[in-house]
C-alpha atoms as a PDB file:
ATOM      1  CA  UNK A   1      -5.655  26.751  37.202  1.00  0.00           C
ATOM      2  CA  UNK A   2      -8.503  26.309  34.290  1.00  0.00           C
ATOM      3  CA  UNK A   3      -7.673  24.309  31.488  1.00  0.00           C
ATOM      4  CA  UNK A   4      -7.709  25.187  28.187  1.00  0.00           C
ATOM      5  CA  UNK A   5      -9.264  22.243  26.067  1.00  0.00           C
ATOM      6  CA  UNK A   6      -9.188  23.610  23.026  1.00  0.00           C
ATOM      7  CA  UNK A   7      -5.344  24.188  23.189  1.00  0.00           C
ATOM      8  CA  UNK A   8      -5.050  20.810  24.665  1.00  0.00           C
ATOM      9  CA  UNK A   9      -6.752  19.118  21.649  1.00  0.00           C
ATOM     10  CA  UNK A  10      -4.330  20.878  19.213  1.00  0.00           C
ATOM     11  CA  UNK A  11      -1.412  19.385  21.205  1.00  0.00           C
ATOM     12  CA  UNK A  12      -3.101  15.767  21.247  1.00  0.00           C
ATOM     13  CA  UNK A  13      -3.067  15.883  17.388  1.00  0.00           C
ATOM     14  CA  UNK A  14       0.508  17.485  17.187  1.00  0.00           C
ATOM     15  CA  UNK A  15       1.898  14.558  19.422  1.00  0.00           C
ATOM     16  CA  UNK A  16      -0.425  11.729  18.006  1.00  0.00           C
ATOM     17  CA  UNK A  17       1.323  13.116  14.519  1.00  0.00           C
ATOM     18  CA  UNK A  18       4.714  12.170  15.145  1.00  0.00           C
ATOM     19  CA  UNK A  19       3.603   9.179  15.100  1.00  0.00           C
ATOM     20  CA  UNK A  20       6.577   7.156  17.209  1.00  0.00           C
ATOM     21  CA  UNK A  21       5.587   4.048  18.844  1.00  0.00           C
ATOM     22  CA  UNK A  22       6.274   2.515  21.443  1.00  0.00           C
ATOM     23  CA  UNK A  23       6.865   5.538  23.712  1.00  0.00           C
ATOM     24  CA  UNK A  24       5.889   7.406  26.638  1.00  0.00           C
ATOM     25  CA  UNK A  25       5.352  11.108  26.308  1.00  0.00           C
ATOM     26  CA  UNK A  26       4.133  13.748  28.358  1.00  0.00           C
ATOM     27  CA  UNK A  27       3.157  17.749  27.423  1.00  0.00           C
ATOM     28  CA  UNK A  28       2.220  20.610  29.618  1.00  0.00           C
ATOM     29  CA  UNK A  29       1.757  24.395  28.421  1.00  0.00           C
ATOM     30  CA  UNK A  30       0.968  26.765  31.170  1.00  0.00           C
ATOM     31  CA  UNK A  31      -0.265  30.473  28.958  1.00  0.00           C
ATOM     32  CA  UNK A  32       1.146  33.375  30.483  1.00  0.00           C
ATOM     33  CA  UNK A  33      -0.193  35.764  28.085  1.00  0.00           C
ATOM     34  CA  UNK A  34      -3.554  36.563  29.214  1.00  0.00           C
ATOM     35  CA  UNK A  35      -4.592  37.953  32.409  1.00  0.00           C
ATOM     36  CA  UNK A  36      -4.793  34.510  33.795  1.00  0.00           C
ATOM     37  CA  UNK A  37      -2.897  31.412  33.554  1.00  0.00           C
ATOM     38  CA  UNK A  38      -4.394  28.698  31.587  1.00  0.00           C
ATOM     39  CA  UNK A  39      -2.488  25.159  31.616  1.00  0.00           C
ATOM     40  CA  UNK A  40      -3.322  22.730  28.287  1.00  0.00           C
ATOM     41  CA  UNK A  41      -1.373  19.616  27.332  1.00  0.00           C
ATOM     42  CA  UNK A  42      -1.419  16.070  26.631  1.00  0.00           C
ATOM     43  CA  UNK A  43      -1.118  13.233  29.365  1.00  0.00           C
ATOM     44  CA  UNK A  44      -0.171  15.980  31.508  1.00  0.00           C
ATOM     45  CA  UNK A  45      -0.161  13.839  35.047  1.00  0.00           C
ATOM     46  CA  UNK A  46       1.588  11.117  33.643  1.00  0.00           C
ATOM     47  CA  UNK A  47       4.849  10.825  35.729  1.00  0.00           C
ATOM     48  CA  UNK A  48       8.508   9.702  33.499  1.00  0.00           C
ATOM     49  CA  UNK A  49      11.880   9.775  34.523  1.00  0.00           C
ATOM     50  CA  UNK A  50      12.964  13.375  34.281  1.00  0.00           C
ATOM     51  CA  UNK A  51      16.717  12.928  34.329  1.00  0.00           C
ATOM     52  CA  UNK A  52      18.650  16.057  35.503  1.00  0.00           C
ATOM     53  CA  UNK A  53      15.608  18.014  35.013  1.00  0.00           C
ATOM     54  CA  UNK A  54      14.620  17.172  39.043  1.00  0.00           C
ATOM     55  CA  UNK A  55      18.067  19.404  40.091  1.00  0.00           C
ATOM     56  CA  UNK A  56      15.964  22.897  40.217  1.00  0.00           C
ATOM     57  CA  UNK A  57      14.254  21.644  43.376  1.00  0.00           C
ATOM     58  CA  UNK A  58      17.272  21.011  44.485  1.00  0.00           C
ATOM     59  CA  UNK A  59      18.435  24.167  43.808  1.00  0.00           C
ATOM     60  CA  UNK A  60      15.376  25.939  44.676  1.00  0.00           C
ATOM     61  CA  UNK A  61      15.387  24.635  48.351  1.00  0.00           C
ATOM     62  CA  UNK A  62      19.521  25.710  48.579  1.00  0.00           C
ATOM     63  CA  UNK A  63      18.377  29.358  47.536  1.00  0.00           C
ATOM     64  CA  UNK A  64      15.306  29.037  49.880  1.00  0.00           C
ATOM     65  CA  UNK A  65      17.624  28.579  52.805  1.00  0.00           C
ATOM     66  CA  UNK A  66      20.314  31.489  51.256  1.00  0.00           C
ATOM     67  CA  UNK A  67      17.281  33.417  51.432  1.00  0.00           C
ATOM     68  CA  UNK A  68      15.983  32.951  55.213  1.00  0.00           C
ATOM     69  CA  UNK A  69      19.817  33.386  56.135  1.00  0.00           C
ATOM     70  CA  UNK A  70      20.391  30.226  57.244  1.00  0.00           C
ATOM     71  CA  UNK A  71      23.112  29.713  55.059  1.00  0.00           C
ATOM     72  CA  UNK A  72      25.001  32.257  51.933  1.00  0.00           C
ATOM     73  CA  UNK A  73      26.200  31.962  48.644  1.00  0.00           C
ATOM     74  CA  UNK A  74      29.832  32.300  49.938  1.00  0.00           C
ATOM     75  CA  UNK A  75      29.812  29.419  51.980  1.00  0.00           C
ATOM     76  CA  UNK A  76      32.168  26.938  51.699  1.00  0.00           C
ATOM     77  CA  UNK A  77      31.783  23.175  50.867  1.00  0.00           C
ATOM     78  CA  UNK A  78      34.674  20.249  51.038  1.00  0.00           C
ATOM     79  CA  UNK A  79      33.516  17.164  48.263  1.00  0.00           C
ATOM     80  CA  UNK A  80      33.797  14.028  49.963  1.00  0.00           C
ATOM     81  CA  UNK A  81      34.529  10.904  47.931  1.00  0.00           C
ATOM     82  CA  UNK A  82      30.649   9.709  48.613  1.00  0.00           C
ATOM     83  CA  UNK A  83      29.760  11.919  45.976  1.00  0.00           C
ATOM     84  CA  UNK A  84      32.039  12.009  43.498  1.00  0.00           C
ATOM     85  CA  UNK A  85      30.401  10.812  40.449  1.00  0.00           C
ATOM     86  CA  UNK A  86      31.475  12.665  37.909  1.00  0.00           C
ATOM     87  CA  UNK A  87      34.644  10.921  36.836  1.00  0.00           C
ATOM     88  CA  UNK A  88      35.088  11.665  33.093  1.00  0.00           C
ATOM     89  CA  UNK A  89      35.146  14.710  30.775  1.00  0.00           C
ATOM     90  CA  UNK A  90      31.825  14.026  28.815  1.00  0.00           C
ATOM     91  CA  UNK A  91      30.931  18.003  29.258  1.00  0.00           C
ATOM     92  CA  UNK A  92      33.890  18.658  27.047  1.00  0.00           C
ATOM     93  CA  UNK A  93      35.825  18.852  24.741  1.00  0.00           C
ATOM     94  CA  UNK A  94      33.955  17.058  22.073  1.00  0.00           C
ATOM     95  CA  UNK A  95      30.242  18.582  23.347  1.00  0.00           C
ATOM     96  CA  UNK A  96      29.382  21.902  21.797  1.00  0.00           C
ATOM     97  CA  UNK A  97      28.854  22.777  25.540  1.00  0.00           C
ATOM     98  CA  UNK A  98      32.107  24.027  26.019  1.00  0.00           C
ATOM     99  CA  UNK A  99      32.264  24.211  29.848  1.00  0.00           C
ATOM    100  CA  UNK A 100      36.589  23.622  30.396  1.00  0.00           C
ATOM    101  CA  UNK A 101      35.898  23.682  33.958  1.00  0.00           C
ATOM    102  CA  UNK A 102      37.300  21.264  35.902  1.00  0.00           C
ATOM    103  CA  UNK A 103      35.127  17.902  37.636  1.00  0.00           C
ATOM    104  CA  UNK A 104      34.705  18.137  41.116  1.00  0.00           C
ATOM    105  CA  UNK A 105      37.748  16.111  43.435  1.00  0.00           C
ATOM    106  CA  UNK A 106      37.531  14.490  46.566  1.00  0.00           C
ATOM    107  CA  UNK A 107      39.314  16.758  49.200  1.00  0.00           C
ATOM    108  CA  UNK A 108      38.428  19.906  47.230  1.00  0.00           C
ATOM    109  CA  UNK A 109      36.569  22.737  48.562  1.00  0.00           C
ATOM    110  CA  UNK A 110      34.300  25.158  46.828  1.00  0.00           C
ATOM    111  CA  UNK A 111      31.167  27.758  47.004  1.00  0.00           C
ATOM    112  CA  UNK A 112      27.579  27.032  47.098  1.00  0.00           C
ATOM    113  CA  UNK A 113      27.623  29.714  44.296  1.00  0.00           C
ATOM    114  CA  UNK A 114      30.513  27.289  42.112  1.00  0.00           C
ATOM    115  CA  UNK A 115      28.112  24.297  43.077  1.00  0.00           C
ATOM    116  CA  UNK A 116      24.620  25.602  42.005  1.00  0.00           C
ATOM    117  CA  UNK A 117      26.421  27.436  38.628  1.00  0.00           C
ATOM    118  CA  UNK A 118      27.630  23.777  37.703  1.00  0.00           C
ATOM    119  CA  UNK A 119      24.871  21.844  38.647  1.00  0.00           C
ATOM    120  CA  UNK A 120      22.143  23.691  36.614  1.00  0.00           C
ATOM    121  CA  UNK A 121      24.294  24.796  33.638  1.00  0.00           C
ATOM    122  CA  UNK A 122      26.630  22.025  33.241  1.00  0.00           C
ATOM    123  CA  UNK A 123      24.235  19.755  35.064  1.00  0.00           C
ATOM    124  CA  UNK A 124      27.393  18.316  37.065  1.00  0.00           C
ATOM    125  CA  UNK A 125      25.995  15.382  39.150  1.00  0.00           C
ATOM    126  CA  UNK A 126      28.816  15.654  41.579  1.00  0.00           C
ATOM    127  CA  UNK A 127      27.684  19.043  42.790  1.00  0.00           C
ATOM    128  CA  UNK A 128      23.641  17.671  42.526  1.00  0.00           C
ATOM    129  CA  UNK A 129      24.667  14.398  44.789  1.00  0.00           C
ATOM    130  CA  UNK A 130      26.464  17.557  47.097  1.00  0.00           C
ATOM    131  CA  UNK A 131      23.512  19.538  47.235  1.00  0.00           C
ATOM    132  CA  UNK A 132      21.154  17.674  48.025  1.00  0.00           C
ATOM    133  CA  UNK A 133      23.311  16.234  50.677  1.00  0.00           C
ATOM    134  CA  UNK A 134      23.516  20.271  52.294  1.00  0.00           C
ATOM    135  CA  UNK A 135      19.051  21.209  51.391  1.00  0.00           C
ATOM    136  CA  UNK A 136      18.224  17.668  52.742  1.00  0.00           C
ATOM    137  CA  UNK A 137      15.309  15.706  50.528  1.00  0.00           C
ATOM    138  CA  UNK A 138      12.867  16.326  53.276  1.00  0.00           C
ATOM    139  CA  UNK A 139      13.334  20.124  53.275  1.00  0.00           C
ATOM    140  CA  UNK A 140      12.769  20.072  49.433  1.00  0.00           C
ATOM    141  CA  UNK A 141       9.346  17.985  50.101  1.00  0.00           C
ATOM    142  CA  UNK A 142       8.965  20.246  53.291  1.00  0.00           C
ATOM    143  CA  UNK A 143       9.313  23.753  51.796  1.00  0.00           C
ATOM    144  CA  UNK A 144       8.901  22.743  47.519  1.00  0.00           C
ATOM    145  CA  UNK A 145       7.293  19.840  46.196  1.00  0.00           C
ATOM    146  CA  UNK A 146       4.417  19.313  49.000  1.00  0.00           C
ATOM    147  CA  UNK A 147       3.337  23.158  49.735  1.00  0.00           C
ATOM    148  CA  UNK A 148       2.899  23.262  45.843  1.00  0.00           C
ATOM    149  CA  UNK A 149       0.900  20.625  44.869  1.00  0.00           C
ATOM    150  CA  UNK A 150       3.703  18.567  43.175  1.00  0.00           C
ATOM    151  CA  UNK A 151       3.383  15.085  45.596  1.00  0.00           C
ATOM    152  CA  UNK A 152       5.192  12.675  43.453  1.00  0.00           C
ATOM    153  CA  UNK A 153       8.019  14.085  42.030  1.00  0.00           C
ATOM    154  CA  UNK A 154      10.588  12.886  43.578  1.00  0.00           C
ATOM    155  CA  UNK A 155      14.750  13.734  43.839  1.00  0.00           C
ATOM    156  CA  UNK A 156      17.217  10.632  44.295  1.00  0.00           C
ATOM    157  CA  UNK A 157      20.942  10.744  44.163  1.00  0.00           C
ATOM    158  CA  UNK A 158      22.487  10.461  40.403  1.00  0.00           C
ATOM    159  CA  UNK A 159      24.731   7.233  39.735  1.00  0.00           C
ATOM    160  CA  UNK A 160      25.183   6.155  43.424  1.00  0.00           C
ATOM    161  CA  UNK A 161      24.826   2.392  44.504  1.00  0.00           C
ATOM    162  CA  UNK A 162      21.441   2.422  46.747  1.00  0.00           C
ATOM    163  CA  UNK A 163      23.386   0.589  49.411  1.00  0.00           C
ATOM    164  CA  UNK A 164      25.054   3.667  49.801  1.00  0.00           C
ATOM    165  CA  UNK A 165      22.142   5.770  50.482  1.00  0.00           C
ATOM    166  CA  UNK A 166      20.349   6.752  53.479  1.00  0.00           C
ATOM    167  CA  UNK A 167      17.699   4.881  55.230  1.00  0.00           C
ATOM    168  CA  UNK A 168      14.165   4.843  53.238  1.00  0.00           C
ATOM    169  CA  UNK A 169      15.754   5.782  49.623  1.00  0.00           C
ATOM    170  CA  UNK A 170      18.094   2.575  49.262  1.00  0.00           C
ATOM    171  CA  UNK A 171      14.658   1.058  48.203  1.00  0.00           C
ATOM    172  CA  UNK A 172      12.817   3.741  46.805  1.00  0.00           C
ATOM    173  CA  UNK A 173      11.772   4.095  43.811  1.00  0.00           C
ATOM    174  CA  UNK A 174      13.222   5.680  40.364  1.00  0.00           C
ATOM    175  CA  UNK A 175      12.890   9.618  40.127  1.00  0.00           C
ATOM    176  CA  UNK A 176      10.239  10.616  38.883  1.00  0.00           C
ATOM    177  CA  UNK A 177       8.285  14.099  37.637  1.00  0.00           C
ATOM    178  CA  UNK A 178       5.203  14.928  35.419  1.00  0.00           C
ATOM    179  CA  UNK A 179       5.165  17.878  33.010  1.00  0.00           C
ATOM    180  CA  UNK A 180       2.203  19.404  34.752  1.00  0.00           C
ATOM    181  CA  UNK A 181       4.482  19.737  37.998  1.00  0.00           C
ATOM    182  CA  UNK A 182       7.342  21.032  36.470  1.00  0.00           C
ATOM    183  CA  UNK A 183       5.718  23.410  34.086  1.00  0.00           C
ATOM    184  CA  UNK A 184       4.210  24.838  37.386  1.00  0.00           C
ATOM    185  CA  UNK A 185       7.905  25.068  38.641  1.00  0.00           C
ATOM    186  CA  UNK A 186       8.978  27.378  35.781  1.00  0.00           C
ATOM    187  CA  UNK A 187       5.491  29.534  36.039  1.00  0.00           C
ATOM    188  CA  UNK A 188       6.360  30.494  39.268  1.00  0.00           C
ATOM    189  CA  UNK A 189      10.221  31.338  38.404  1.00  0.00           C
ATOM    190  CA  UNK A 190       8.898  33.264  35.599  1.00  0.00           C
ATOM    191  CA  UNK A 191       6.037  35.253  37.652  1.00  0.00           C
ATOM    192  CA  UNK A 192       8.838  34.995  41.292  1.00  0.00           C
ATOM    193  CA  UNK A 193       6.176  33.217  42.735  1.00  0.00           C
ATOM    194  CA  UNK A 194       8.538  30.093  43.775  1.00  0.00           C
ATOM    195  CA  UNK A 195       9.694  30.682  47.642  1.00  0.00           C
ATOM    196  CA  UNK A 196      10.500  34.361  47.150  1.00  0.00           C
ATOM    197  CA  UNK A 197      10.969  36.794  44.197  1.00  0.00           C
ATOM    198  CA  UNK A 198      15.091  36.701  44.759  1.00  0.00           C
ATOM    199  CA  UNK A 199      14.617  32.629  44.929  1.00  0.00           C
ATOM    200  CA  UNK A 200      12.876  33.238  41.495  1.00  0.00           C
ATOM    201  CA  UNK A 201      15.212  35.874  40.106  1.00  0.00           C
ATOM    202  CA  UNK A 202      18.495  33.708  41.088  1.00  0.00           C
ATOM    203  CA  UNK A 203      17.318  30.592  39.384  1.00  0.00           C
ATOM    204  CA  UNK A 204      16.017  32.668  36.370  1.00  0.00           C
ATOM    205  CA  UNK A 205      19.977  34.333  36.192  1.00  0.00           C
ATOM    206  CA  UNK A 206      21.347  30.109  36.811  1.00  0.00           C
ATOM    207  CA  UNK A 207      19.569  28.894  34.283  1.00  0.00           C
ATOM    208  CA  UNK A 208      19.803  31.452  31.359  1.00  0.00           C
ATOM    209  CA  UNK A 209      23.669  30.355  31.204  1.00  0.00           C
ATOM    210  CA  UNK A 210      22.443  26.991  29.980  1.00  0.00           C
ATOM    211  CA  UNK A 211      21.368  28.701  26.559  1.00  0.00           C
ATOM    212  CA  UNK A 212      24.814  28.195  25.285  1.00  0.00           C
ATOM    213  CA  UNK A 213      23.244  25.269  22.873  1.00  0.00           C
ATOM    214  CA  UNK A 214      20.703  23.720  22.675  1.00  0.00           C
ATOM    215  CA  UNK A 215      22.047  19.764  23.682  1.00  0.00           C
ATOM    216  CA  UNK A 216      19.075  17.897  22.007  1.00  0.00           C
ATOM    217  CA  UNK A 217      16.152  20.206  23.753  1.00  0.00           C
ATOM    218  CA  UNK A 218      13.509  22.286  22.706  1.00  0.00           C
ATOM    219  CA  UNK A 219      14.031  24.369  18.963  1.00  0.00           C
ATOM    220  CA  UNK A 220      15.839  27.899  20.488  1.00  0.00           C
ATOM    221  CA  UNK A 221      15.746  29.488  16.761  1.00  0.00           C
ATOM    222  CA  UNK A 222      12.453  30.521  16.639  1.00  0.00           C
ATOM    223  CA  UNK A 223      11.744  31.787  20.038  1.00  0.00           C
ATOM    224  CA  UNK A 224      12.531  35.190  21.145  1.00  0.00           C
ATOM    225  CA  UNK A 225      13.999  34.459  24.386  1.00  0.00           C
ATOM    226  CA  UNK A 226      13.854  31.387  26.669  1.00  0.00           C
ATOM    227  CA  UNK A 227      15.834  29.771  29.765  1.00  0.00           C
ATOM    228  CA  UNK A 228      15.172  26.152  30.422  1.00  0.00           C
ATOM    229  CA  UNK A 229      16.509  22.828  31.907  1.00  0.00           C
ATOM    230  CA  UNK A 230      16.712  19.795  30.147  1.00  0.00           C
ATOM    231  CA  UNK A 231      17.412  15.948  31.151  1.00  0.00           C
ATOM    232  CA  UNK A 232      18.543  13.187  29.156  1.00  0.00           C
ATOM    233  CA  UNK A 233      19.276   9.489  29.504  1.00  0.00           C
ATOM    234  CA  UNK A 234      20.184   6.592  27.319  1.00  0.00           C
ATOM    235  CA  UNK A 235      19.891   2.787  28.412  1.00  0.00           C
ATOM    236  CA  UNK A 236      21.418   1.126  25.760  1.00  0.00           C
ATOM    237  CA  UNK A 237      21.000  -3.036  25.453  1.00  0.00           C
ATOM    238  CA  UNK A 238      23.866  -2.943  22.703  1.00  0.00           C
ATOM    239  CA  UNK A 239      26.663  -0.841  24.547  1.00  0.00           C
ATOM    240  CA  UNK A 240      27.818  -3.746  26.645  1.00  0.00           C
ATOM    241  CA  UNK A 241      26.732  -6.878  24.474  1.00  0.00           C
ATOM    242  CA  UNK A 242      25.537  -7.157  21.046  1.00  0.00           C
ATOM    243  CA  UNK A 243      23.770 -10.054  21.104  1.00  0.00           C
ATOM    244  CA  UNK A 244      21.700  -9.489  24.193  1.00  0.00           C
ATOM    245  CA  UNK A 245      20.770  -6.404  22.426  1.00  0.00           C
ATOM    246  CA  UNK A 246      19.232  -8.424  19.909  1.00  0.00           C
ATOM    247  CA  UNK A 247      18.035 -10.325  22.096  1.00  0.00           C
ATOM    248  CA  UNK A 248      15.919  -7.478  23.576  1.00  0.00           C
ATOM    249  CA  UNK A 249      14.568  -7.106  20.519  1.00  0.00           C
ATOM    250  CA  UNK A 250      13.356 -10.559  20.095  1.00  0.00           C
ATOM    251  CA  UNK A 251      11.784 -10.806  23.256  1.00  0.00           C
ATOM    252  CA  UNK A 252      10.458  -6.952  24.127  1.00  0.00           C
ATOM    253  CA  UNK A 253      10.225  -4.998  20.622  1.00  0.00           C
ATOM    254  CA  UNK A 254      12.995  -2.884  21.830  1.00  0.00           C
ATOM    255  CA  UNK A 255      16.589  -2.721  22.935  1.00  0.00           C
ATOM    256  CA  UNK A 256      17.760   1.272  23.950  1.00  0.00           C
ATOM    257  CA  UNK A 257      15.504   2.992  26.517  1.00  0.00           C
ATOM    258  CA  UNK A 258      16.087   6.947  26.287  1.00  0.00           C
ATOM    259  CA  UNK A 259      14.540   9.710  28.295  1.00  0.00           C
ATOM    260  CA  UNK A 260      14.533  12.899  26.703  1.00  0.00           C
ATOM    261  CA  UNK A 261      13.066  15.792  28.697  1.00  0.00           C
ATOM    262  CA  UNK A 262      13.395  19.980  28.697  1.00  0.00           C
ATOM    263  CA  UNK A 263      11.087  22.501  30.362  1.00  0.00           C
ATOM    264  CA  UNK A 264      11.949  26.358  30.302  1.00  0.00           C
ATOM    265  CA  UNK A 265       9.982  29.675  29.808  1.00  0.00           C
ATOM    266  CA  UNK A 266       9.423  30.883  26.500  1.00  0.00           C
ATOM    267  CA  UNK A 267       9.138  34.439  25.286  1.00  0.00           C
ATOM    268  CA  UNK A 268       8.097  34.430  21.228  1.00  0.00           C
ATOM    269  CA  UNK A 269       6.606  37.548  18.858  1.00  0.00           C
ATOM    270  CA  UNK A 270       3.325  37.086  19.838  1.00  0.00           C
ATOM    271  CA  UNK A 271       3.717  34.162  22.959  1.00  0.00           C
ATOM    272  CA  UNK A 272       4.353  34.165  26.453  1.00  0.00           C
ATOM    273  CA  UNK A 273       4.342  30.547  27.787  1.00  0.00           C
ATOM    274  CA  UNK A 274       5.912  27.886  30.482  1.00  0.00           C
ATOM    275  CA  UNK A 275       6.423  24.567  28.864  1.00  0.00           C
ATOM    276  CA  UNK A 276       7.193  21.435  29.650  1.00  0.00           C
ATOM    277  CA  UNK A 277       8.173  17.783  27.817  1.00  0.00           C
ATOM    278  CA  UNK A 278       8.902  14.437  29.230  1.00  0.00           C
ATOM    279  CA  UNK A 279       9.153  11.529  27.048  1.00  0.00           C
ATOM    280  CA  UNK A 280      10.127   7.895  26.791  1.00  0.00           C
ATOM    281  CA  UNK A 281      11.302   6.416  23.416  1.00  0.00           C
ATOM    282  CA  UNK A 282      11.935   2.585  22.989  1.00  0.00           C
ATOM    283  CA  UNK A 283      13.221   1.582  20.046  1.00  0.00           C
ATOM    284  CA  UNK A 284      15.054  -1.326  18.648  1.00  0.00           C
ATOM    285  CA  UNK A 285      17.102   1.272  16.349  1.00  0.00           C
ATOM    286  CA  UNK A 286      20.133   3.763  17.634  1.00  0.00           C
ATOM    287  CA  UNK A 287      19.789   6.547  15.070  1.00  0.00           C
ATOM    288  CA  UNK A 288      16.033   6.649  16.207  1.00  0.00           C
ATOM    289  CA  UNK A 289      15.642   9.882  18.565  1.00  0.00           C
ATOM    290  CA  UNK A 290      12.718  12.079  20.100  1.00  0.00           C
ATOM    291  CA  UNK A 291      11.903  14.426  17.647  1.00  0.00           C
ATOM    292  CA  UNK A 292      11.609  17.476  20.184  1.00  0.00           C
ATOM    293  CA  UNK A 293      12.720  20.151  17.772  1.00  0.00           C
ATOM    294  CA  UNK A 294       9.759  19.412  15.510  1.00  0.00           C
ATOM    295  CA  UNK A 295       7.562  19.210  18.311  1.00  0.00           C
ATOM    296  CA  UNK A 296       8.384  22.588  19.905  1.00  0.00           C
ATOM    297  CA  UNK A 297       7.908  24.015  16.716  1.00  0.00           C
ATOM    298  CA  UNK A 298       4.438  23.068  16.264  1.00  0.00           C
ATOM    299  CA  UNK A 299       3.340  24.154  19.723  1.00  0.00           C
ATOM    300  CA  UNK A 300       5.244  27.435  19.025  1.00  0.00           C
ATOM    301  CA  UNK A 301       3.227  27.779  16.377  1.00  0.00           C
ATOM    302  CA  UNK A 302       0.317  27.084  17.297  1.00  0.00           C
ATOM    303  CA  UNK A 303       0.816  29.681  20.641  1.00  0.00           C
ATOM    304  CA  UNK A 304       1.856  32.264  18.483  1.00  0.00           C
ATOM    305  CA  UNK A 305      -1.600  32.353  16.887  1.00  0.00           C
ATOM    306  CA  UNK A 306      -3.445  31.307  19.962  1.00  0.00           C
END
């Protein structure tokens, strides 16, 4: 895919004007309004932690196999206590999510339908640790990540002690993704280029449900339409101890660690793009966030008269 320099320029001086130090950040813009894909960005092979953003190759590979027959939408899954990680009501009632559905039990059965719906709207790790348990990692590098180019990102379980894992991945490495990889993924969802167009389709319908806020992603106002994915994680040196927080920032500069990512499709007046964020902020300071609303702006404005 040919790369747009110009367009990547304008994003290096959009992100270098933010001006938020010291982080990690990574920006990839695929252009799907001309008769060929061009992909621009800044530090676009740069790989972060995604957070939950690495569940739609789980659930692509789950559809994948719905779609060759091997297994259906109806079929029915029992939770075993292995994954049940999910064990408080953080989805609701004080989030402006809303979602009054239930966490997953030990003992309980349920679809593959109820288990992909929660995973990629509600981003229930419970039903993530359960899927990939059912596509199996090496079917998702077998049939998604290799055969498209995306070597590297990588899908571990969420909040389960390594000594619990299988094999190789009690000592591999953290999850990881770049934003040229994953705004590949949502090209081919939006063009049903990604396994098959009802793999594309399905994950399209999945993942319009989670535009029922925003939750700290990408600026929704402006754009005319747009389904996405985001991921979020906070490592916070004061939650546990004060003073080794302070600490932290003695010795490193910092004391929270947060991961902010999104990546979705958007549809604007005059725009047609994929796009895709990953950043890293350290900072010694908890009111100090990510400004991704600002930054989505700017690149929506800038595609708009692109």
């Amino acid at each position: 895919m040919k790369e747009n320099l110009k367009l990547s320029q304008k994003i290096k001086e959009i992100v270098e004007s933010l001006s938020l130090r010291p982080q990690e950040i990574s920006v990839a813009i695929i252009d799907l309004k001309g008769s060929e894909p061009q992909i621009a960005g800044f530090n676009t092979d740069h790989f972060i932690y995604p957070a939950s953003i690495y569940k739609v190759f789980v659930a692509a590979e789950i559809l994948r196999q719905i779609d060759v027959e091997e297994r259906k939408l109806e079929d029915v899954v029992l939770i075993s206590s292995l994954n049940e990680v999910d064990t408080n009501v953080r989805f609701f009632p004080k989030s402006t999510h809303k979602d009054y559905r239930p966490l997953l039990k030990k003992g309980e059965t349920v679809t593959l339908d109820y288990l992909l719906d929660l995973m990629l709207t509600r981003s229930d790790n419970t039903a993530a640790n359960i899927l990939i348990d059912i596509a199996d990692r090496q079917n998702i590098n077998k049939h998604i990540i290799i055969p498209n180019g995306w070597e590297g990102s990588d899908v571990t379980r969420k909040f389960l002690d390594r000594l619990k894992e299988e094999g190789e991945y009690r000592v591999s490495k953290i999850t990881v993704s770049n934003t040229r990889h994953l705004a590949e993924l949502f090209y081919k969802i939006e063009t049903n280029q990604l396994c098959s167009q009802w793999v594309s389709q399905k994950l399209k319908e999945y993942l319009l449900k989670w535009n029922r806020d925003k939750r700290g992603g990408l600026n929704l106002s402006v754009f005319k339409s747009y389904y996405r994915k985001g991921g979020w994680l906070e490592i916070n040196g004061y939650k546990w101890n004060v003073y080794r927080g302070i600490k932290a920032v003695f010795q490193k500069g910092y004391a929270i660690l947060r991961y902010n990512g999104d990546v979705g499709v958007v549809v604007g007046k005059n725009s047609h793009y994929s796009i895709a964020v990953l950043t890293l902020l350290k900072t010694k300071w908890p009111w100090q966030r990510f400004p991704m609303e600002e930054l989505s702006r700017k690149i929506y404005e800038i595609m708009e008269t692109n």
